[in-house]
Structure formats: structure tokens, C-alpha cells
N, C-alpha and C. Protein backbone atom coordinates (compact mmCIF):
# COMPACT_ATOMS: atom_id res chain seq x y z
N UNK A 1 0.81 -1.17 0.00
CA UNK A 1 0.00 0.00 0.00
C UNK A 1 0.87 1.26 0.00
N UNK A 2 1.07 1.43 -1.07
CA UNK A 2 2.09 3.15 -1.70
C UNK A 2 1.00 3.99 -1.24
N UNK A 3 1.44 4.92 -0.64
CA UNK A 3 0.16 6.40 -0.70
C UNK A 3 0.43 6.55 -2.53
N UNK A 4 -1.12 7.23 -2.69
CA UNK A 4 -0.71 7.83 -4.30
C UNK A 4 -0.27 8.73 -4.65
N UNK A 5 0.68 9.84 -3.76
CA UNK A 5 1.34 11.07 -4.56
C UNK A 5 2.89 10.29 -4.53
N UNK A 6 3.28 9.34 -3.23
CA UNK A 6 4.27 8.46 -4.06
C UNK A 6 4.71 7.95 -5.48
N UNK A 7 3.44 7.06 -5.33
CA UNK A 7 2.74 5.85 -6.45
C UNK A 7 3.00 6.84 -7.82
N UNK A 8 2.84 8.22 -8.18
CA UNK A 8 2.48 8.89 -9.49
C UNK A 8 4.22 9.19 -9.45
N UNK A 9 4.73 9.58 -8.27
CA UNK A 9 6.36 10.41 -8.51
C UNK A 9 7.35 9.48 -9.02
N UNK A 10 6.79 7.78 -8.31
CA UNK A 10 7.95 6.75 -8.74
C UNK A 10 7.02 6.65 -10.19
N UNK A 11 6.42 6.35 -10.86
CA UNK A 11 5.99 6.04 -12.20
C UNK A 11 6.62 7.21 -13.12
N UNK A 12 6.92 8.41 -12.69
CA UNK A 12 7.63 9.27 -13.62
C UNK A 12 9.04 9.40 -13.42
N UNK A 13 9.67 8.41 -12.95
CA UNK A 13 11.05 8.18 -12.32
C UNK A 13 11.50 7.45 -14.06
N UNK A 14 12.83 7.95 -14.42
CA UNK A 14 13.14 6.43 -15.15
C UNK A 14 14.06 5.64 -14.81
N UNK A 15 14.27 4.49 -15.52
CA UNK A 15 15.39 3.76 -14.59
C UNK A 15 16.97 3.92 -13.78
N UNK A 16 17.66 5.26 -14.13
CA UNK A 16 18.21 5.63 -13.71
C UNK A 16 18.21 6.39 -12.47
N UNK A 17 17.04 7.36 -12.70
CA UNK A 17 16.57 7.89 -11.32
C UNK A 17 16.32 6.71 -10.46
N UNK A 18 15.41 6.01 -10.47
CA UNK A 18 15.10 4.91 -9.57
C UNK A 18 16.50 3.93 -9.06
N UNK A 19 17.21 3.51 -9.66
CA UNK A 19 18.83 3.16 -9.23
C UNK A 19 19.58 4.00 -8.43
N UNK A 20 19.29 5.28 -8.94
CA UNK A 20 19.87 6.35 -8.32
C UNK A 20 19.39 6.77 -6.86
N UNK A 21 18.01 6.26 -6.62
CA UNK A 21 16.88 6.38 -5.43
C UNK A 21 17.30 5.05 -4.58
N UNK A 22 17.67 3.72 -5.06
CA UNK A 22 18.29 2.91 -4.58
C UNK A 22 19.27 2.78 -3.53
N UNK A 23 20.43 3.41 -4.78
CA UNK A 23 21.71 3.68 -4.15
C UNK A 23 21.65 4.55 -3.19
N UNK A 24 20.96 5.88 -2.81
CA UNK A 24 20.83 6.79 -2.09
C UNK A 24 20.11 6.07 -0.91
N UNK A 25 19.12 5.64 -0.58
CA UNK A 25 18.46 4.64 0.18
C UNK A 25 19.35 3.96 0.75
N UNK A 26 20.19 3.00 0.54
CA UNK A 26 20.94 2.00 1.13
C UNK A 26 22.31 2.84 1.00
N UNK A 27 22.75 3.75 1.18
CA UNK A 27 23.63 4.24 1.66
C UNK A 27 23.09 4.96 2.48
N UNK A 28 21.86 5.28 2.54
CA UNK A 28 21.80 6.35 3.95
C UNK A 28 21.76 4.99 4.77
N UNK A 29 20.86 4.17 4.59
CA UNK A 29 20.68 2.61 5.56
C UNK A 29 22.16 2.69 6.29
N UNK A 30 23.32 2.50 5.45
CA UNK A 30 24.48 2.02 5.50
C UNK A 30 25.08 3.13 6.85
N UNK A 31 25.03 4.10 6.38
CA UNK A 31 25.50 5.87 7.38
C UNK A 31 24.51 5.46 8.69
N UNK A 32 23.43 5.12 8.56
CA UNK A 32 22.39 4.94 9.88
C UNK A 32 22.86 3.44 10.86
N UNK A 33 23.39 3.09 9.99
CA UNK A 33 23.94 1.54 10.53
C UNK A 33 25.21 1.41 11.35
N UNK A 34 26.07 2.60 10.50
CA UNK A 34 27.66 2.93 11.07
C UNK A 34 27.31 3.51 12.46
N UNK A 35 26.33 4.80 12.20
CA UNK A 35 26.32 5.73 13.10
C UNK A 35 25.67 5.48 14.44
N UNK A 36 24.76 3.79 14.22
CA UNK A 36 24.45 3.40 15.16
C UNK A 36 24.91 2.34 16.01
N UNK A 37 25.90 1.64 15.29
CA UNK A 37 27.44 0.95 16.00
C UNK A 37 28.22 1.40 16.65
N UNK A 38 28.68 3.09 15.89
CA UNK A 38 29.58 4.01 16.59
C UNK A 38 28.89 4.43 18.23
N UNK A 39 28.08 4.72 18.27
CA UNK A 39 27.32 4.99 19.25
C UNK A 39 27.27 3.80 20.36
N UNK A 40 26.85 2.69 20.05
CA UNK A 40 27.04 1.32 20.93
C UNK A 40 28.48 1.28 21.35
N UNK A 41 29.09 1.17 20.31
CA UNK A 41 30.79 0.42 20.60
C UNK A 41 31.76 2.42 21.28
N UNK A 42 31.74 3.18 20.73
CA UNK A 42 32.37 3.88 21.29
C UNK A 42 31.15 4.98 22.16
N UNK A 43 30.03 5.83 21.81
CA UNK A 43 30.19 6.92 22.73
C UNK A 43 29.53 6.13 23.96
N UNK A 44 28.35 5.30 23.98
CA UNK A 44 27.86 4.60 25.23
C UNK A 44 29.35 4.17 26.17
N UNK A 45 30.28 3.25 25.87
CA UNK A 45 31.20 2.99 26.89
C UNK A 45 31.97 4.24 27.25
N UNK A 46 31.76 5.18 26.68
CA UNK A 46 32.49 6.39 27.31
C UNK A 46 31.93 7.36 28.23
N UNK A 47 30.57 7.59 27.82
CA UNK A 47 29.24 7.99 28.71
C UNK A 47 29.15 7.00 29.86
N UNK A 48 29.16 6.11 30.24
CA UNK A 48 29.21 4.95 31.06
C UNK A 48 30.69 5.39 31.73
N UNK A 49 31.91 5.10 31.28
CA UNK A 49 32.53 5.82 32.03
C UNK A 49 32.85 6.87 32.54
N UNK A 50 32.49 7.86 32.16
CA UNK A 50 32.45 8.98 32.93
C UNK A 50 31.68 9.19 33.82
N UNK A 51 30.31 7.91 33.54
CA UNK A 51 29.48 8.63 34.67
C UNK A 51 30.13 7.53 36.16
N UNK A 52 30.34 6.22 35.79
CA UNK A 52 31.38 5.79 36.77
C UNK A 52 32.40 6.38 37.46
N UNK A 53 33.52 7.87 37.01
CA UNK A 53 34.25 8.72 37.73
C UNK A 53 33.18 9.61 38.36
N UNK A 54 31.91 9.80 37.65
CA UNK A 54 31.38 11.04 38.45
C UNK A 54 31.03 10.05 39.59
N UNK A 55 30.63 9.03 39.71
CA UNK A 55 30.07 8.08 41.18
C UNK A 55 31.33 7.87 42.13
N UNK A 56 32.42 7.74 41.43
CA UNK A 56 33.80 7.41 42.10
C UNK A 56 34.09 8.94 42.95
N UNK A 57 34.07 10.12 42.23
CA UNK A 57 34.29 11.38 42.75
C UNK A 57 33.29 11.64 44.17
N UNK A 58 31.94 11.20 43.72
CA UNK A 58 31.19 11.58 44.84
C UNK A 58 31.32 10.70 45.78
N UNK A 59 31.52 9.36 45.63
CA UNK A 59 31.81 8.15 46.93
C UNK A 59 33.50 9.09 47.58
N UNK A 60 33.87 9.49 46.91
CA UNK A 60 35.13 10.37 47.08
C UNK A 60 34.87 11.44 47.94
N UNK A 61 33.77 12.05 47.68
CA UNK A 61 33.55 13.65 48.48
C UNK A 61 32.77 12.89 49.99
N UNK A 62 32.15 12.20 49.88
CA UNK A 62 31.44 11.25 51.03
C UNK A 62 32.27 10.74 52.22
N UNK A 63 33.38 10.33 51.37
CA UNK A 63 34.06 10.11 52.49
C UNK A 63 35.02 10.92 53.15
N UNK A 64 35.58 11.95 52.48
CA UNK A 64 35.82 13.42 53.16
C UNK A 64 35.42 14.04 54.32
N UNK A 65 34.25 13.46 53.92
CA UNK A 65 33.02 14.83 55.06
C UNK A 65 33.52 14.34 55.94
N UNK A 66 33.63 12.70 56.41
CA UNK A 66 33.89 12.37 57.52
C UNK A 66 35.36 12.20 58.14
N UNK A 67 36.12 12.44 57.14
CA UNK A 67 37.98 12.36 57.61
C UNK A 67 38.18 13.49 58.88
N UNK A 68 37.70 15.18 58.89
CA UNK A 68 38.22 15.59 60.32
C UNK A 68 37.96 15.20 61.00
N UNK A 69 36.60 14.06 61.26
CA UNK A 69 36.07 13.57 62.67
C UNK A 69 36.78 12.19 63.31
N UNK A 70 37.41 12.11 61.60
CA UNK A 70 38.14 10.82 62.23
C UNK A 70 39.91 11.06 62.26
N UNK A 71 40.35 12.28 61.37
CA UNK A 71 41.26 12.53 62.29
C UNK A 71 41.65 12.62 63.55
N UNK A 72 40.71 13.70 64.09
CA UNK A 72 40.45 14.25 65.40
C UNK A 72 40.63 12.92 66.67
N UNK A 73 39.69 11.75 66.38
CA UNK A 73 39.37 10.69 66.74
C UNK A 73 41.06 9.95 66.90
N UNK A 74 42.01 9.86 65.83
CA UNK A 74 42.79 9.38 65.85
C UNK A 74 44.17 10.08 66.52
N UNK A 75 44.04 11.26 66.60
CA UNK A 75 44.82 12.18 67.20
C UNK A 75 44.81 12.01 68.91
N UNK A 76 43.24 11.89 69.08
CA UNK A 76 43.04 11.36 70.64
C UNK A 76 43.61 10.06 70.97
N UNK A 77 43.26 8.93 70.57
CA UNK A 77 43.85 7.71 70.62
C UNK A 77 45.57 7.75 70.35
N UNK A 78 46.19 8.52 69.40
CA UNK A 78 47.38 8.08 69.45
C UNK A 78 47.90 9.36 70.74
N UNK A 79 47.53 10.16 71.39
CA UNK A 79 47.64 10.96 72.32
C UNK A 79 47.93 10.18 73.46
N UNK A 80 46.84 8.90 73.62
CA UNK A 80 46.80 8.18 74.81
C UNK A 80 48.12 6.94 74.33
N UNK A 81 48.23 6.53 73.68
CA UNK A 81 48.96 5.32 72.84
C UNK A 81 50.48 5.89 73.98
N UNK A 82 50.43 7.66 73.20
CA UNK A 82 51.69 8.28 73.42
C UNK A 82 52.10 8.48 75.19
N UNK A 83 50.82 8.40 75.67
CA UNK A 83 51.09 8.71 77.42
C UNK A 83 51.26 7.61 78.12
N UNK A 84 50.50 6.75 77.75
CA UNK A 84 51.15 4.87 77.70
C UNK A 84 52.26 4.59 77.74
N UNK A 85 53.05 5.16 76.47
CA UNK A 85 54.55 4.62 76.49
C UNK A 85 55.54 5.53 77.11
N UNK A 86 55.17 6.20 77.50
CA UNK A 86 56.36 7.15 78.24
C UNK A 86 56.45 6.97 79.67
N UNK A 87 57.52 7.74 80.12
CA UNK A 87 57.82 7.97 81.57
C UNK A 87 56.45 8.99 82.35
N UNK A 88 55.93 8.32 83.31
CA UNK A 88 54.56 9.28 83.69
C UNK A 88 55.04 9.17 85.32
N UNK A 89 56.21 8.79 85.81
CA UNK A 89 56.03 8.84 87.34
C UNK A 89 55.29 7.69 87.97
N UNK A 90 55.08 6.61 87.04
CA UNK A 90 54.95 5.07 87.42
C UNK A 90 54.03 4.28 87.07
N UNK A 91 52.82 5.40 86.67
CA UNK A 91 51.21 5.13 85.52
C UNK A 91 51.37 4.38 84.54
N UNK A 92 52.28 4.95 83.60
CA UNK A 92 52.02 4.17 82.21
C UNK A 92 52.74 2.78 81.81
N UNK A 93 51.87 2.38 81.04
CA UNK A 93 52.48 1.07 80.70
C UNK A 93 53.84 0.75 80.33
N UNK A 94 54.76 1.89 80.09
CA UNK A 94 56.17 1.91 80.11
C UNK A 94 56.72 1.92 81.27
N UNK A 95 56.12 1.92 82.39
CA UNK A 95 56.80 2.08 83.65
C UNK A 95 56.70 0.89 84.09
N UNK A 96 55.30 0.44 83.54
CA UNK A 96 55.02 -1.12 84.58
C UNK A 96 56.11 -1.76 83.80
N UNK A 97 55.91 -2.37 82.60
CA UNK A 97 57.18 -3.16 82.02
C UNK A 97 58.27 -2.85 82.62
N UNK A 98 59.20 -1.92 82.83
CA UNK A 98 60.25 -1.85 83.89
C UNK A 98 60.44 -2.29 85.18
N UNK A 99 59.20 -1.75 85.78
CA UNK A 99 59.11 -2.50 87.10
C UNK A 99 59.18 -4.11 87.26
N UNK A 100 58.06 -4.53 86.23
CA UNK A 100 58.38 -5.82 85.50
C UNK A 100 59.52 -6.57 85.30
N UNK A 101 60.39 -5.48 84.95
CA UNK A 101 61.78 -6.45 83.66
C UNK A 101 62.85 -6.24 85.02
N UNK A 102 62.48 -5.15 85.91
CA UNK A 102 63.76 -5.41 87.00
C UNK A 102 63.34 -6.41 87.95
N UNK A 103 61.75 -6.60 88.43
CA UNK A 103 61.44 -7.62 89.24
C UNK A 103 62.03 -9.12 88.57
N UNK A 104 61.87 -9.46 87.32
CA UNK A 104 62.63 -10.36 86.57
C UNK A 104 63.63 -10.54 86.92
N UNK A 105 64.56 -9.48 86.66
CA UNK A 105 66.04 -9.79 86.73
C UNK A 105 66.45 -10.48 88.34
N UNK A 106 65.57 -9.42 89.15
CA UNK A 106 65.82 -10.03 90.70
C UNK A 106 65.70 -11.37 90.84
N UNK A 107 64.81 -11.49 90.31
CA UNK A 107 64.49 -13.35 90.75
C UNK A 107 65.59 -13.85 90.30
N UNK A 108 65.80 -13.85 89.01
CA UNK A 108 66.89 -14.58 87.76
C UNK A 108 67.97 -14.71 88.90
N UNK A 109 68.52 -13.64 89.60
CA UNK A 109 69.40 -14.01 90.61
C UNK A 109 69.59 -14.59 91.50
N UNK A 110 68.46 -14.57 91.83
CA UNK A 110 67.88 -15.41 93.27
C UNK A 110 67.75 -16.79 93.17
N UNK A 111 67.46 -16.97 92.41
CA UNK A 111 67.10 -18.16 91.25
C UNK A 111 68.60 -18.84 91.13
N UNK A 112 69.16 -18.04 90.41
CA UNK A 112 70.67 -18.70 90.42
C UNK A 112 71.08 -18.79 91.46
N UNK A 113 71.47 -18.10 92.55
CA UNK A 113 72.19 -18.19 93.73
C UNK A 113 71.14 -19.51 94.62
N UNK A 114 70.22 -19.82 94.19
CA UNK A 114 69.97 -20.40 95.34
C UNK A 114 70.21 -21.95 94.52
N UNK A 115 70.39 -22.23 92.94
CA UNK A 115 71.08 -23.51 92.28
C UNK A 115 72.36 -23.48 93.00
N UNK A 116 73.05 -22.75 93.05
CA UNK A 116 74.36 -22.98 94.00
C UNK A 116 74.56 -23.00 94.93
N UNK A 117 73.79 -22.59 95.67
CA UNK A 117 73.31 -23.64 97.09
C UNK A 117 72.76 -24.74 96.84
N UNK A 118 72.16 -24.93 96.20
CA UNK A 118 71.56 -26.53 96.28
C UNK A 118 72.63 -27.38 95.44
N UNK A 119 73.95 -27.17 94.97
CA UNK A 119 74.60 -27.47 94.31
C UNK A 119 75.62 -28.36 95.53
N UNK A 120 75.85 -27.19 96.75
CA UNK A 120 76.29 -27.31 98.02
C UNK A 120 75.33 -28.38 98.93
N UNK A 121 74.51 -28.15 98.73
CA UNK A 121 73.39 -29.01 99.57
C UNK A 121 73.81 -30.82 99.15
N UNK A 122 73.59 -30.86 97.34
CA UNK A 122 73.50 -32.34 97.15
C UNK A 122 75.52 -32.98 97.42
N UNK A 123 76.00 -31.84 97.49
CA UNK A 123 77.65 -32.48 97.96
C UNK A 123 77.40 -33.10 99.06
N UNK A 124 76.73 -32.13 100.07
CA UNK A 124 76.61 -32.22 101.53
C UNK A 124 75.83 -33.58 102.36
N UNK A 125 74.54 -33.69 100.91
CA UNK A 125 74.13 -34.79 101.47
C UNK A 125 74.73 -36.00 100.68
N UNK A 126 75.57 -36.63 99.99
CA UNK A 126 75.86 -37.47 99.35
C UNK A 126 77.15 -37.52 100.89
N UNK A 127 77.73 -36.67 101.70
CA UNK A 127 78.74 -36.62 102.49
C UNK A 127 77.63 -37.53 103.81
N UNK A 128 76.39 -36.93 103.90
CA UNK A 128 76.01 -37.26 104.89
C UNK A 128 74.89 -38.51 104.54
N UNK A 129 74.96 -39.16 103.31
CA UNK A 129 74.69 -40.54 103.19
C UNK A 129 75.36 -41.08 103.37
N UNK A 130 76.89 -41.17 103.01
CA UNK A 130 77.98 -42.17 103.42
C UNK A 130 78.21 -41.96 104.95
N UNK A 131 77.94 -40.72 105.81
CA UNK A 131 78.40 -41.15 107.00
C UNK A 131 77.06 -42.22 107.41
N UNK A 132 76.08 -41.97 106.80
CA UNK A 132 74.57 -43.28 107.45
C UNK A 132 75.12 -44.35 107.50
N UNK A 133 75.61 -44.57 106.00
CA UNK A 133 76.36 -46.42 105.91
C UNK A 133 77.34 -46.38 107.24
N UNK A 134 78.16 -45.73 107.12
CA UNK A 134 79.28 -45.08 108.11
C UNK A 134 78.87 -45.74 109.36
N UNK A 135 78.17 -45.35 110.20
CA UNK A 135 77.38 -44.92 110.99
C UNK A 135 76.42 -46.53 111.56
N UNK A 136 75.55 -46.79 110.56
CA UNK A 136 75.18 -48.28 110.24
C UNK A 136 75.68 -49.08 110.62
N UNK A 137 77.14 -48.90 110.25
CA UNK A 137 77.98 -50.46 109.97
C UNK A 137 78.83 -50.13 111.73
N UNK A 138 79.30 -49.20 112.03
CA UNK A 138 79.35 -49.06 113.76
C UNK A 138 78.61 -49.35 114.74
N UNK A 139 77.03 -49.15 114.23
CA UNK A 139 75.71 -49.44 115.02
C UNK A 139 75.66 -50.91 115.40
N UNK A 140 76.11 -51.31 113.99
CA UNK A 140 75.92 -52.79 113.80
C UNK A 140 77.28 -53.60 114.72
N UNK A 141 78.28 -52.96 114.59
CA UNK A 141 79.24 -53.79 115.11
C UNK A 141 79.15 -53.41 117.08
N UNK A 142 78.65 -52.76 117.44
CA UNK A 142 78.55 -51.92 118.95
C UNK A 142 76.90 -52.78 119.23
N UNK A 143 76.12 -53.23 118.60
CA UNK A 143 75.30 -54.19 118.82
C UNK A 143 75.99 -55.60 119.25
N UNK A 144 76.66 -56.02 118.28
CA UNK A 144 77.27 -57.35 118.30
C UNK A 144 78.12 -56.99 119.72
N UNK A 145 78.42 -56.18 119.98
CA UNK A 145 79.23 -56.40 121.33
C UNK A 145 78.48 -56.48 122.58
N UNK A 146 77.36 -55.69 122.68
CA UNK A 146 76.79 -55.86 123.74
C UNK A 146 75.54 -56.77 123.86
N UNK A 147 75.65 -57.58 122.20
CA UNK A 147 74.70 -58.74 122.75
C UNK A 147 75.88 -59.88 122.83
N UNK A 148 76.93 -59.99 122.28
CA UNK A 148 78.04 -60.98 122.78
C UNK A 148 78.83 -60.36 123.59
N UNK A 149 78.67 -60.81 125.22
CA UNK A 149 80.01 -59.98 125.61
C UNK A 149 81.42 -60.62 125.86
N UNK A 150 81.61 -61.19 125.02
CA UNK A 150 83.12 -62.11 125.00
C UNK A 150 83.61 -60.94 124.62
N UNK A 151 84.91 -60.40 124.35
CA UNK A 151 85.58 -59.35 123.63
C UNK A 151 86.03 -60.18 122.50
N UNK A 152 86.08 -58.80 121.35
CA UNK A 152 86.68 -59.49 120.36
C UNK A 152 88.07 -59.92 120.28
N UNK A 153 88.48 -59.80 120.73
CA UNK A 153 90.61 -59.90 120.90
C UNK A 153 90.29 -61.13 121.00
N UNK A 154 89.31 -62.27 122.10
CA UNK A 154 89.46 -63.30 122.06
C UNK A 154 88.20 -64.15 121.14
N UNK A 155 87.64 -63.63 120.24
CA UNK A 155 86.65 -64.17 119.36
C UNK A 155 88.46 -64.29 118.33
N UNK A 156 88.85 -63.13 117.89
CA UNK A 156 89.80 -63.53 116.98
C UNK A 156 90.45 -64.02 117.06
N UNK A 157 91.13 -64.65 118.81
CA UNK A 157 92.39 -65.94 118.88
C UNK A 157 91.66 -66.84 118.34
N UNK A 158 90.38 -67.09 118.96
CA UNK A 158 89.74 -68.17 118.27
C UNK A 158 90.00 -69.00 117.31
């Protein structure tokens, strides 16, 4: 279904015009086809990215707003971090560790000195196990005398 002021313009066309109406037709097709690839393949991914930096910029300004509060925040905490580790007159946790590391050392000594006494101790008693045998074997022979009272001088002429 041609409208008819078409229908009369192509009938007074001749075959050249009409080829010529062709070619013009499917080259604009062709320009409408480019121009609508170009658009997909390059300006959309570029529009798309930019609007991705504009979201990146503003997640950017967002988190700004809140950096002096968390400076501020971190300035306090490392304030205390800082009164912690120093010399405060016996408060801070740098003082206790000292008190700490010399109570250490005291023992460490104490500790040692008293292995060398007990070093003295196991001489002492290995001295005063042999006097037991020692001791034992006298018990034993000062028994035998006063349950035999022959003397020995004459058990050994015997």
C-alpha cells in the first residue's frame, strides 16, 4: 500500500533515477547503521565511564566529610597510645614493664644463687649418706658387742 502522490512520482522516475533512489536509500541505511554501532561500541562505553568517575568522585567527596572527625578521633587515641609509652612517674604502661623487667632480673638471681646452694646441699648430702652407711655399719658392730660380751681380741684368737 504506496500512498498515491508516491505511487504517481515513482511512475515518472526512469530507470536511472530509480537506481539512483536505490543507491541513495541503502547508503543512507548504511550511514544509519555505522552511526548506530559508533554509538554502541564507542560513545555509550564512554558515557558509562564517565558517569562511573562522576560516582567514584562523589563516593570520594562522602568520604571526606567524615575524615576531620576521624582525624580528630585518631589524634586522641594516638595521644593516649603516646602517654602509655612514656615515663609518667609510674602510671604508664612503660613504667610497669620496667618495674616488671627489674622484678625479673631479681628473681633470675635469686634463682641462680639459690642452684648454688643446692649445688652445696647435694655435695653435703651425698657426704652425709655415706656417714649413714658409716654410721650403720658401727651401730651394727657396737650391737654385736653388747649382745656378745666375749671381747673381740678373744673371738679372733679363736
Amino acid at each position: 500500500m504506496i500512498p498515491p502522490e508516491i505511487q504517481a512520482q515513482l511512475e515518472e522516475l526512469s530507470l536511472l533515477q530509480f537506481a539512483v533512489l536505490v543507491v541513495a536509500i541503502v547508503a543512507a541505511g548504511w550511514a544509519l547503521w555505522r552511526a548506530a554501532t559508533w554509538i554502541v561500541t564507542k560513545f555509550f562505553p564512554g558515557v558509562v565511564s564517565g558517569a562511573q568517575g562522576i560516582l567514584a568522585v562523589a563516593q570520594v567527596l562522602a568520604a571526606a566529610k567524615d575524615l576531620p572527625e576521624f582525624m580528630e578521633s585518631t589524634k586522641r587515641q594516638l595521644g593516649e597510645v603516646h602517654h602509655e609509652v612514656h615515663f609518667n612517674n609510674g602510671g604508664s604502661v612503660k613504667d610497669a614493664v620496667i618495674r616488671v623487667e627489674r622484678t625479673s632480673e631479681r628473681l633470675e638471681e635469686g634463682v641462680l644463687g639459690l642452684h648454688g646452694r643446692l649445688e652445696g646441699v647435694d655435695s653435703s648430702l651425698a657426704t652425709v649418706v655415706n656417714d649413714i652407711a658409716d654410721l650403720r655399719t658401727a651401730d651394727a658392730a657396737l650391737r654385736e658387742d653388747i649382745n656378745n660380751p666375749t671381747p673381740r681380741k678373744n673371738k679372733e684368737q679363736m
